[in-house]
C-alpha atoms as a PDB file:
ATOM      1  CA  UNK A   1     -20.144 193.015  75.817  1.00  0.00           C
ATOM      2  CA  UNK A   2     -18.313 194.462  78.821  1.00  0.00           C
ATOM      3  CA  UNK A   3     -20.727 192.499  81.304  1.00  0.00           C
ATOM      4  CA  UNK A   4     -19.633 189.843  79.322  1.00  0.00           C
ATOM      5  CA  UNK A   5     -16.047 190.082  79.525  1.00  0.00           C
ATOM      6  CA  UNK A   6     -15.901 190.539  83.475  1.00  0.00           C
ATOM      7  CA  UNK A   7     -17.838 187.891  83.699  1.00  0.00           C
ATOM      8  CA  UNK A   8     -15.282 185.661  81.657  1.00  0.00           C
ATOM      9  CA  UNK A   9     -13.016 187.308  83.715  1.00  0.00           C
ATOM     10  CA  UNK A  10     -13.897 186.449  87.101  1.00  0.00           C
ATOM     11  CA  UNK A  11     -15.263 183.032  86.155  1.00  0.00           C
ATOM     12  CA  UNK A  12     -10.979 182.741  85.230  1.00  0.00           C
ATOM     13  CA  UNK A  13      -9.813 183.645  88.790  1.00  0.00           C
ATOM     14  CA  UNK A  14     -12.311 181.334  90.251  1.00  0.00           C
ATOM     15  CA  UNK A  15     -11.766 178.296  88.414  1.00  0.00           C
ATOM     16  CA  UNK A  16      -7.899 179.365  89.135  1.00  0.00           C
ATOM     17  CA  UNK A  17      -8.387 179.849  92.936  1.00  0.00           C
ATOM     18  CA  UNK A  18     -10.097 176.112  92.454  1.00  0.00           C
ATOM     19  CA  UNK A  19      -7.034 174.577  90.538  1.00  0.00           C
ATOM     20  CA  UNK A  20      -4.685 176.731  93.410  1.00  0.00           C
ATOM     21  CA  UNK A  21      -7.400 175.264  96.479  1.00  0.00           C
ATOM     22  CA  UNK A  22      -7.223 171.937  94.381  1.00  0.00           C
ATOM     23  CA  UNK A  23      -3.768 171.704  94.084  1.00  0.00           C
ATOM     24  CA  UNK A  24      -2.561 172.748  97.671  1.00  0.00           C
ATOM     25  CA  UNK A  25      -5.173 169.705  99.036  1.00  0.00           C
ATOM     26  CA  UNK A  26      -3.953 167.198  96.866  1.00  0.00           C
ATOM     27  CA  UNK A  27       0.033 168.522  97.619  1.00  0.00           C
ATOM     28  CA  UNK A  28      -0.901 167.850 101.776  1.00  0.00           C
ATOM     29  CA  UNK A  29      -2.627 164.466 100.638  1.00  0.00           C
ATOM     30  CA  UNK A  30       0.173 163.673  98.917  1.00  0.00           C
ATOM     31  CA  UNK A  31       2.731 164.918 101.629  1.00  0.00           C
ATOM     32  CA  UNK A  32       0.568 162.902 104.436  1.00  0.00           C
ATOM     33  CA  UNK A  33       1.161 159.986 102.433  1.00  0.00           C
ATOM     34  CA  UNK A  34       4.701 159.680 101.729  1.00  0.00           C
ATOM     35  CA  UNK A  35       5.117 160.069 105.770  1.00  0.00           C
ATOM     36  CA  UNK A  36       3.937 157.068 106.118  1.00  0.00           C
ATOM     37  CA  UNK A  37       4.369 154.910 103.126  1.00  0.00           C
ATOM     38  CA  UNK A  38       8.365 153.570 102.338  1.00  0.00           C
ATOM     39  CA  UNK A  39      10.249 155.579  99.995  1.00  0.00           C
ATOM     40  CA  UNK A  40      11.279 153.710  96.118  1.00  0.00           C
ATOM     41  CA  UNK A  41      14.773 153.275  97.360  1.00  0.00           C
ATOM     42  CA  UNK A  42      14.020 151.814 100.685  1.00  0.00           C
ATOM     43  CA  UNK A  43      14.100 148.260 100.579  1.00  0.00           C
ATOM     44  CA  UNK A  44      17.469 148.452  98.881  1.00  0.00           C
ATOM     45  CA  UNK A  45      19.048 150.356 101.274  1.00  0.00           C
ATOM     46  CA  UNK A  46      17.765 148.003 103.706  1.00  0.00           C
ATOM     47  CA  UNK A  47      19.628 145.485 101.829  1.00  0.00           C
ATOM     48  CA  UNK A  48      22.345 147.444 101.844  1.00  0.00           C
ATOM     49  CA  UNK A  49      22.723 148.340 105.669  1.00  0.00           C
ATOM     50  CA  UNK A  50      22.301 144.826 106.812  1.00  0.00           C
ATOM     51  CA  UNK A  51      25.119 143.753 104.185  1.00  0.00           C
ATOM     52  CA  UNK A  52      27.122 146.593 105.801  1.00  0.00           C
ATOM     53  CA  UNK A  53      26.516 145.850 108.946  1.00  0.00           C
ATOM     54  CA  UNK A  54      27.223 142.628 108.760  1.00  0.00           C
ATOM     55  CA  UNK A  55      29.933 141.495 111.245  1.00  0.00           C
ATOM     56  CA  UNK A  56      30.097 139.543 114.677  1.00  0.00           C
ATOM     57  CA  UNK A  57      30.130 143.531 116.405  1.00  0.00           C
ATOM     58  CA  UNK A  58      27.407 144.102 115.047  1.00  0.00           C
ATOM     59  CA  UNK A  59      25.258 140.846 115.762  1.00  0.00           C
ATOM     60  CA  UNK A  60      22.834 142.358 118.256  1.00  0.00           C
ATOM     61  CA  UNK A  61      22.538 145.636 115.675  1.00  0.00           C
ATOM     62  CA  UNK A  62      19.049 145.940 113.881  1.00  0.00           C
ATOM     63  CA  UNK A  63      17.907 148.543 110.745  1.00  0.00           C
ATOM     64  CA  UNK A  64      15.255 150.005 109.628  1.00  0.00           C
ATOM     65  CA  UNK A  65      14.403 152.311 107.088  1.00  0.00           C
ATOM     66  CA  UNK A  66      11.614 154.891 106.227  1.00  0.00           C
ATOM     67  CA  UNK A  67      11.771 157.573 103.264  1.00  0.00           C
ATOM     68  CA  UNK A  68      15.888 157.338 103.048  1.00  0.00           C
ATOM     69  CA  UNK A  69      16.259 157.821 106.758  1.00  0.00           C
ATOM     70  CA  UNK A  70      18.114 154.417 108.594  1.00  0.00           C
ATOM     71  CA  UNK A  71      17.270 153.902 112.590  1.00  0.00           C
ATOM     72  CA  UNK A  72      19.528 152.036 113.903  1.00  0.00           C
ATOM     73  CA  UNK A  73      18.814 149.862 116.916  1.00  0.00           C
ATOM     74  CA  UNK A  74      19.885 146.842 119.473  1.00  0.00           C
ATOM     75  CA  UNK A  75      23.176 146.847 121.739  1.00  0.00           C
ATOM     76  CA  UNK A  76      27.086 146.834 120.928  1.00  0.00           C
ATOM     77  CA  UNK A  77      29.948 145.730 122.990  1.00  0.00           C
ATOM     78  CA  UNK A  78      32.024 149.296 122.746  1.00  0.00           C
ATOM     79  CA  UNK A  79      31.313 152.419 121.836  1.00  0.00           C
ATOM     80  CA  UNK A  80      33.431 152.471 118.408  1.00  0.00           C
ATOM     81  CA  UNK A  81      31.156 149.946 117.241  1.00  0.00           C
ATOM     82  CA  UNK A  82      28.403 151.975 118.094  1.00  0.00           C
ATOM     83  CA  UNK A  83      30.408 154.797 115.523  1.00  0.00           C
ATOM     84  CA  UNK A  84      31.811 152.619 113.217  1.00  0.00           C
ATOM     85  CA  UNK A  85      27.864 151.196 112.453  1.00  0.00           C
ATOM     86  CA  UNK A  86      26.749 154.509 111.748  1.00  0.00           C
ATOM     87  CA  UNK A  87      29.742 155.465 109.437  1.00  0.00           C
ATOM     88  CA  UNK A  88      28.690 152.501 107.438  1.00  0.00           C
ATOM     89  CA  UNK A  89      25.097 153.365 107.349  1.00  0.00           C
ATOM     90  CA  UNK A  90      25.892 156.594 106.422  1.00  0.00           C
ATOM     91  CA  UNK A  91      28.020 155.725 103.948  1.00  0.00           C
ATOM     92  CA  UNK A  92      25.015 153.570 101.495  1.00  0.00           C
ATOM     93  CA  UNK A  93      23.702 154.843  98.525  1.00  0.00           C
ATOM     94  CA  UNK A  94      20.541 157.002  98.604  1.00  0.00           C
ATOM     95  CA  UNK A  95      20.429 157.592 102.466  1.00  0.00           C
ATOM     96  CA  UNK A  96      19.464 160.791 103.563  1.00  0.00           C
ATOM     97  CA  UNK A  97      20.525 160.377 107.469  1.00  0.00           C
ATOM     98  CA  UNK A  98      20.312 157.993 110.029  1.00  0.00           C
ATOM     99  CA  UNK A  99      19.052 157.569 113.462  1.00  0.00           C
ATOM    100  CA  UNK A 100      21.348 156.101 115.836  1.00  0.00           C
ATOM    101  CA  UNK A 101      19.452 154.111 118.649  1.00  0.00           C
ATOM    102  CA  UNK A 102      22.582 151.764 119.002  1.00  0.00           C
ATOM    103  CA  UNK A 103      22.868 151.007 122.998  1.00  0.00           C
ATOM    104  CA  UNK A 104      26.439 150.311 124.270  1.00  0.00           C
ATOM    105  CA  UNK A 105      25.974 147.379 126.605  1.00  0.00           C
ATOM    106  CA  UNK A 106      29.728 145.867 127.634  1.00  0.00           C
ATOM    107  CA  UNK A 107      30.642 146.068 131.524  1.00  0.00           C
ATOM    108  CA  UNK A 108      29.458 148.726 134.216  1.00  0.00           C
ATOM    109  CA  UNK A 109      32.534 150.331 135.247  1.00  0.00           C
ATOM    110  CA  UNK A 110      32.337 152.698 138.173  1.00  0.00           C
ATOM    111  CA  UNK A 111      33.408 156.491 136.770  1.00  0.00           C
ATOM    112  CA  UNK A 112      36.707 156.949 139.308  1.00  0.00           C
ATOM    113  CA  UNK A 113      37.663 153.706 138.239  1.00  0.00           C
ATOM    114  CA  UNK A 114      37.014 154.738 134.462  1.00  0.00           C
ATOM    115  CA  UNK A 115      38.499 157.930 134.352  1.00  0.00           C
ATOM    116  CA  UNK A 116      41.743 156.035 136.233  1.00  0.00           C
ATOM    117  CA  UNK A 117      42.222 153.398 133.775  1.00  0.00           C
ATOM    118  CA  UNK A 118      41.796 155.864 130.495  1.00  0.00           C
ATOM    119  CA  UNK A 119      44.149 158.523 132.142  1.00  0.00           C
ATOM    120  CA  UNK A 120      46.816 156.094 132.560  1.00  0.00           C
ATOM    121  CA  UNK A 121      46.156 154.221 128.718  1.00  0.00           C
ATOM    122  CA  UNK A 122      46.268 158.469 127.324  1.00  0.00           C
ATOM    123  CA  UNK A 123      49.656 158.792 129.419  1.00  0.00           C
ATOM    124  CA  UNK A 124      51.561 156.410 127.268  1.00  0.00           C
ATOM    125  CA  UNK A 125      49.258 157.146 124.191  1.00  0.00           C
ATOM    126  CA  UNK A 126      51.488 158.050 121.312  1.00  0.00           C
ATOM    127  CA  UNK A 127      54.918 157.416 123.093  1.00  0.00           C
ATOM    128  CA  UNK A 128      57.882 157.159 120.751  1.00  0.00           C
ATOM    129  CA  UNK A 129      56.523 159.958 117.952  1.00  0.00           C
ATOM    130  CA  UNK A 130      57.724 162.698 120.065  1.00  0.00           C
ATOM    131  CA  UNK A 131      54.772 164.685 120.909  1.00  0.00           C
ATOM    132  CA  UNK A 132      53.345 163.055 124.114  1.00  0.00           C
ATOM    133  CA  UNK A 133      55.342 166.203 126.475  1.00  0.00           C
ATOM    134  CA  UNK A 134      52.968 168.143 124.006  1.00  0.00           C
ATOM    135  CA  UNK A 135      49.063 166.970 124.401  1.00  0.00           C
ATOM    136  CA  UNK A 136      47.728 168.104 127.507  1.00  0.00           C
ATOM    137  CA  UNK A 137      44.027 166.487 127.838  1.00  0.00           C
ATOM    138  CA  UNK A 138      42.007 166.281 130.408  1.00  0.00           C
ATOM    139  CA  UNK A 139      39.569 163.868 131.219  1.00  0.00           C
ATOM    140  CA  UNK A 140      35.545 163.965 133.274  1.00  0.00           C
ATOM    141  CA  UNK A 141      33.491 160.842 133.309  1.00  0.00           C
ATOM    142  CA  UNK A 142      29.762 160.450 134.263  1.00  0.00           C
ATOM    143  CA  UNK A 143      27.757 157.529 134.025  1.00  0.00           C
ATOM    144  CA  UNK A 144      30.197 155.929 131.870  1.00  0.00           C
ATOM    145  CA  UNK A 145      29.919 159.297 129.660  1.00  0.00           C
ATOM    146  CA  UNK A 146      33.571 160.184 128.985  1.00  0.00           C
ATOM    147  CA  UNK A 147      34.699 164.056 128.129  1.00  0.00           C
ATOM    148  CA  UNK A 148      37.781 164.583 126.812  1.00  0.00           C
ATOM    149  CA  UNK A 149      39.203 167.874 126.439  1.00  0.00           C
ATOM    150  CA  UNK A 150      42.170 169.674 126.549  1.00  0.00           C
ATOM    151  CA  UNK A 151      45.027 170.356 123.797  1.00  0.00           C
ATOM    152  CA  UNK A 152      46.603 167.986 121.202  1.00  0.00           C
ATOM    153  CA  UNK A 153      49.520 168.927 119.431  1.00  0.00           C
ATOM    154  CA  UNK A 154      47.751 167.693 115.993  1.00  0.00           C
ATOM    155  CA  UNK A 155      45.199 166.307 114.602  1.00  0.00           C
ATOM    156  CA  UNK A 156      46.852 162.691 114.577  1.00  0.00           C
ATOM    157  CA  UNK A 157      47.318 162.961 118.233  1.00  0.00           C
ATOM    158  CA  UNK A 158      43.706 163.861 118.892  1.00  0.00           C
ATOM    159  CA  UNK A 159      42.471 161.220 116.854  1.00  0.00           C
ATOM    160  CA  UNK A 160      44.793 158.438 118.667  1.00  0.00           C
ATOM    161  CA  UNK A 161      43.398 159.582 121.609  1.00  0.00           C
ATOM    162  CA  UNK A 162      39.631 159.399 120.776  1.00  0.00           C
ATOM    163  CA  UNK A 163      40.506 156.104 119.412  1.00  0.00           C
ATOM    164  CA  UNK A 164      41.932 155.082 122.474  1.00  0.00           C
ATOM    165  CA  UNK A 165      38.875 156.147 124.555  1.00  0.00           C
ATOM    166  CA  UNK A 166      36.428 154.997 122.159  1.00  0.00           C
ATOM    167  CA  UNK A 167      37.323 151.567 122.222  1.00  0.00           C
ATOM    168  CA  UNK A 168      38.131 150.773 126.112  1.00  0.00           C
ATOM    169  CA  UNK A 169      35.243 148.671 127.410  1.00  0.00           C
ATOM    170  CA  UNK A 170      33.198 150.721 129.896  1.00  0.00           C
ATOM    171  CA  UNK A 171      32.600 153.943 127.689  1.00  0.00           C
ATOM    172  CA  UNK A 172      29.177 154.421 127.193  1.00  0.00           C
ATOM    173  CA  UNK A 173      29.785 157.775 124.984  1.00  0.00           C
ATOM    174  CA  UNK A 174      32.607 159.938 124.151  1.00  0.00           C
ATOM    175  CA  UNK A 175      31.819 163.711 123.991  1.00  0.00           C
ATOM    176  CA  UNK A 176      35.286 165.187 122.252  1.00  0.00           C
ATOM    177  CA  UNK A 177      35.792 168.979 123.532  1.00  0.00           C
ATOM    178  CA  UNK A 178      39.769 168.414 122.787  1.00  0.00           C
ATOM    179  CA  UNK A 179      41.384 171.514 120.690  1.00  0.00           C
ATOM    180  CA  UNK A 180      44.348 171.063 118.319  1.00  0.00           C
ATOM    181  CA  UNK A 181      46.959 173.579 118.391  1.00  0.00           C
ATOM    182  CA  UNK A 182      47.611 175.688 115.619  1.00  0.00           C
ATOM    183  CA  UNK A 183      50.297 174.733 112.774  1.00  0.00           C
ATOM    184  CA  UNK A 184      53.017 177.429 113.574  1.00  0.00           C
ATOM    185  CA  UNK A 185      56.849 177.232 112.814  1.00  0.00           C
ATOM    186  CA  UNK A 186      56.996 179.632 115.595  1.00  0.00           C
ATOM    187  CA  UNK A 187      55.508 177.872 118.119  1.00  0.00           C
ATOM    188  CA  UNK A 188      57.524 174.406 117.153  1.00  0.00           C
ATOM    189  CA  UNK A 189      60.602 176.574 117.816  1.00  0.00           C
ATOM    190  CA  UNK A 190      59.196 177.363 121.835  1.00  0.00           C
ATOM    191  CA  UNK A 191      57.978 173.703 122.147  1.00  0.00           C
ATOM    192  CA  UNK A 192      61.518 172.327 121.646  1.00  0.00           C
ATOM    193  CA  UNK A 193      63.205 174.911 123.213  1.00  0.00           C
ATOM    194  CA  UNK A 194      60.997 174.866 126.176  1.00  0.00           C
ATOM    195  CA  UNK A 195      61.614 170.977 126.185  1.00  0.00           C
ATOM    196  CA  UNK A 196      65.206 171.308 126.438  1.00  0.00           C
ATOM    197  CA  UNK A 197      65.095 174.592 129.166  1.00  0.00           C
ATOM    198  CA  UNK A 198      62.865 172.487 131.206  1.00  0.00           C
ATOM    199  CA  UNK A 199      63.904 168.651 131.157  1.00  0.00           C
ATOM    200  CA  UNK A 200      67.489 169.441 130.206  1.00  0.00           C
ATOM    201  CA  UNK A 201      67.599 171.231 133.635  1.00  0.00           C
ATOM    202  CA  UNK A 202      69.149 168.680 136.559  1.00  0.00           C
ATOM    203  CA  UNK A 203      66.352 169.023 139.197  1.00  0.00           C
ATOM    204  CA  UNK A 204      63.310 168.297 136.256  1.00  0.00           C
ATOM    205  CA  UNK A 205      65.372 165.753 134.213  1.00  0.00           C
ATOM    206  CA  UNK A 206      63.509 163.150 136.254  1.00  0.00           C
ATOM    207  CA  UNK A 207      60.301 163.841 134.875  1.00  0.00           C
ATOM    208  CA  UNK A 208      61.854 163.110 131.144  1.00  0.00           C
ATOM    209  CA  UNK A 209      61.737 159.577 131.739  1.00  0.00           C
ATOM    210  CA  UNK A 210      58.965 158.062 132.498  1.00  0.00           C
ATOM    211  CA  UNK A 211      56.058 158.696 129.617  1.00  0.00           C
ATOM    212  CA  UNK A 212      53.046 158.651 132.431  1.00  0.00           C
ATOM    213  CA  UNK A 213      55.172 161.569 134.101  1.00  0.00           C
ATOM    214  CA  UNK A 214      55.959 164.276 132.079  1.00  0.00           C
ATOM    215  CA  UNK A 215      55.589 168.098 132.365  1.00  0.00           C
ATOM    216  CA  UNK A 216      53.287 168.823 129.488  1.00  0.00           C
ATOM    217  CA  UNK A 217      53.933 171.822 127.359  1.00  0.00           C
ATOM    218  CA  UNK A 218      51.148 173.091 125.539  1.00  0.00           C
ATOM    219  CA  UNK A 219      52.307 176.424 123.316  1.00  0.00           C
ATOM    220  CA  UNK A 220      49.626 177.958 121.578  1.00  0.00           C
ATOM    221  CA  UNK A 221      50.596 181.515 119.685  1.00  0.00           C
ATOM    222  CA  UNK A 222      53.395 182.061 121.656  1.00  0.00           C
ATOM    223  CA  UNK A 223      51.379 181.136 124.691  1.00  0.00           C
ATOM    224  CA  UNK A 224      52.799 178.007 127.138  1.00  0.00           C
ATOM    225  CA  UNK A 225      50.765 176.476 129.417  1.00  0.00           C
ATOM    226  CA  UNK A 226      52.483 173.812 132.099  1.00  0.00           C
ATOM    227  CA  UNK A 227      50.260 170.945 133.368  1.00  0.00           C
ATOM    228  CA  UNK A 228      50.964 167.676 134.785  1.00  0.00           C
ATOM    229  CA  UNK A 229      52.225 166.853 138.635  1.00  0.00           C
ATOM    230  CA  UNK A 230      55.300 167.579 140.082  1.00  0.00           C
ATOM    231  CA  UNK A 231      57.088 165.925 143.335  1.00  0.00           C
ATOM    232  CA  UNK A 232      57.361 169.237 145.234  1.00  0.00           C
ATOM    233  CA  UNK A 233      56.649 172.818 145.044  1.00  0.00           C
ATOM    234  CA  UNK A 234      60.144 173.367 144.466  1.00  0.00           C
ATOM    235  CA  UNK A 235      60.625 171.668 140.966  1.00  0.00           C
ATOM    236  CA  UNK A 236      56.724 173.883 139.954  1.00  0.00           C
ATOM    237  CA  UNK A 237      59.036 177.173 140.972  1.00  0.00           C
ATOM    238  CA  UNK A 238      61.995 176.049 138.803  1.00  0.00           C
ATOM    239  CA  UNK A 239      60.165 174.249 136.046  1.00  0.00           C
ATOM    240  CA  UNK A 240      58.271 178.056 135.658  1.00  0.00           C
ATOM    241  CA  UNK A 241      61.377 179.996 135.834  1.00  0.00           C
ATOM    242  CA  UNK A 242      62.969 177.747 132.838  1.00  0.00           C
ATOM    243  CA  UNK A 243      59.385 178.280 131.120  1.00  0.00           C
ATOM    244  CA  UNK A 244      59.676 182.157 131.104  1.00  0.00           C
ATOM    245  CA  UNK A 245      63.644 181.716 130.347  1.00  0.00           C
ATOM    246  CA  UNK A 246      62.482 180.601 126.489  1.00  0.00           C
ATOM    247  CA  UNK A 247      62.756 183.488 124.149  1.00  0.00           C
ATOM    248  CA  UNK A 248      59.798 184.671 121.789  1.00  0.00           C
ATOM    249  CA  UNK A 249      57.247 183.449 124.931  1.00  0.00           C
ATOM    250  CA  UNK A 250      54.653 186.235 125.379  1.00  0.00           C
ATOM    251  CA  UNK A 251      53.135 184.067 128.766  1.00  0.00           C
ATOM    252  CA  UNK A 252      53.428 181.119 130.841  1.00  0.00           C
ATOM    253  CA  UNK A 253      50.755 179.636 132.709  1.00  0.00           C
ATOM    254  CA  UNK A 254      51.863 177.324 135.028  1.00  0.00           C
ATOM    255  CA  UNK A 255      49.256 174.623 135.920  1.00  0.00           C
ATOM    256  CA  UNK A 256      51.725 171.955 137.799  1.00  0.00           C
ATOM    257  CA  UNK A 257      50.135 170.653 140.698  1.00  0.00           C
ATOM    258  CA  UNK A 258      52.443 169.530 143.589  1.00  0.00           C
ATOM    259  CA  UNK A 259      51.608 165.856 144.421  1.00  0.00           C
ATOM    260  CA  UNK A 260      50.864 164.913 148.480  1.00  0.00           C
ATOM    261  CA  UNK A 261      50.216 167.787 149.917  1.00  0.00           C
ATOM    262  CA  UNK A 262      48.864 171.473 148.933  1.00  0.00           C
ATOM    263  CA  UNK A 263      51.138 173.698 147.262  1.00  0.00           C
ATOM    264  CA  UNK A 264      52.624 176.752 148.665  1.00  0.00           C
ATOM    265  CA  UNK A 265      50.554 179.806 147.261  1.00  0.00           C
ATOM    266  CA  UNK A 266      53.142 182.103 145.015  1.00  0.00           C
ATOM    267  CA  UNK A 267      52.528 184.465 142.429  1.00  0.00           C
ATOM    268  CA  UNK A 268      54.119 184.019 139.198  1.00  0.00           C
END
């Protein structure tokens, strides 16, 4: 009877190490297949992507989809486009993620050039709302690849300026490295106080009035940081002295260049 029993026994874990065996074939089987075979929701989000996408910027713009995922192909005129087309693919029911193949075609603009044009467009950018003394970017290009970095004052002021560089014909891709600074009462106090120490001051009014000229002020914790280009190495000295004159400033770096020439070496 006990021969019997561990008999019944092991003829129970080898029919179940069949149905386990069994099971873990037909799950790969099964797996292999649905790699290659369209998902139940794709042919509607197909429909749904091309009625997305469809606008005169995105003409040239093709989908696909496979298991939920949407590859996007084809060429655009500017690089928003390019964003703006996978936003909206994104954005349909029942997609898991999408591919973005999208080429930016538009005109070949040499990178000095480039960089030129977008540093004077990001001078004015914002001019009137009172914060342009107060975003500091900076700005690389290679191979129409555009890197922005730098400070922004706030989030609306880093998102104008994306904007801005997104859509100027040219940019082939926008990597965004630009920091916003901190909400702090605190540090609104030393950015209008520096403001009014530094372009309140006769010698350095001059670079109050034209947008494309300014001193920037970035103040971070208490922390200022000067950039932007000055006529001499004169108004760099002053413009730091009124900088440290600020109470409640724990540093100033000053990062003025002096235009035509090299500046004199000084510690400050």
């Amino acid at each position: 009877m006990e021969r019997v029993k561990n008999f019944a026994c092991v003829c129970a874990l080898g029919f179940a190490g069949l149905a386990m065996l069994g099971g873990s074939s037909i799950g790969v089987a099964q797996s292999t297949a649905s790699s290659v075979s369209p998902g139940p929701n794709d042919a509607q989000i197909e429909v749904d992507v091309t009625k997305a996408l469809d606008s005169k910027r995105f003409k040239d713009v093709k989908s696909s989809v496979q298991n939920g995922v949407v590859t996007l192909t084809g060429t655009v005129e500017l690089y928003s486009a390019k964003m703006d087309a996978d936003d909206r693919a994104h954005h349909r029911k029942n997609v898991k993620g999408v591919e973005n193949l999208i080429e930016v075609a538009g005109p070949e603009v040499d990178d000095v050039t480039l960089r030129n044009k977008l540093a004077e467009k990001l001078a004015y950018d914002r001019v009137g709302y009172g914060t342009t003394a107060f975003n500091a970017f900076t700005i690389g290009v290679e191979k129409g690849v555009v890197t922005l970095g730098g400070t922004a004052y706030g989030p609306t002021d880093k998102d104008s300026a994306l904007s801005l560089v997104e859509n100027y014909q040219g940019v082939k891709d926008v990597i965004d490295n630009v920091e916003v600074a901190p909400v702090s009462p605190m540090d609104d106090r030393i950015r209008l106080a520096e403001a009014r120490s530094i372009y309140g001051f006769p010698q350095l009014n001059k670079y109050a009035i034209d947008p494309a000229k300014p001193i920037r002020i970035t103040v971070v914790n208490g922390n200022v940081t000067l950039s932007g280009v000055v006529d001499s190495q004169s108004d760099k000295d002053v413009a730091n002295i009124r900088a440290n004159g600020v109470p409640g400033v724990f540093k100033v770096v000053n990062n003025l260049e002096v235009v035509g020439g090299e500046a004199e070496k000084s510690d400050k």
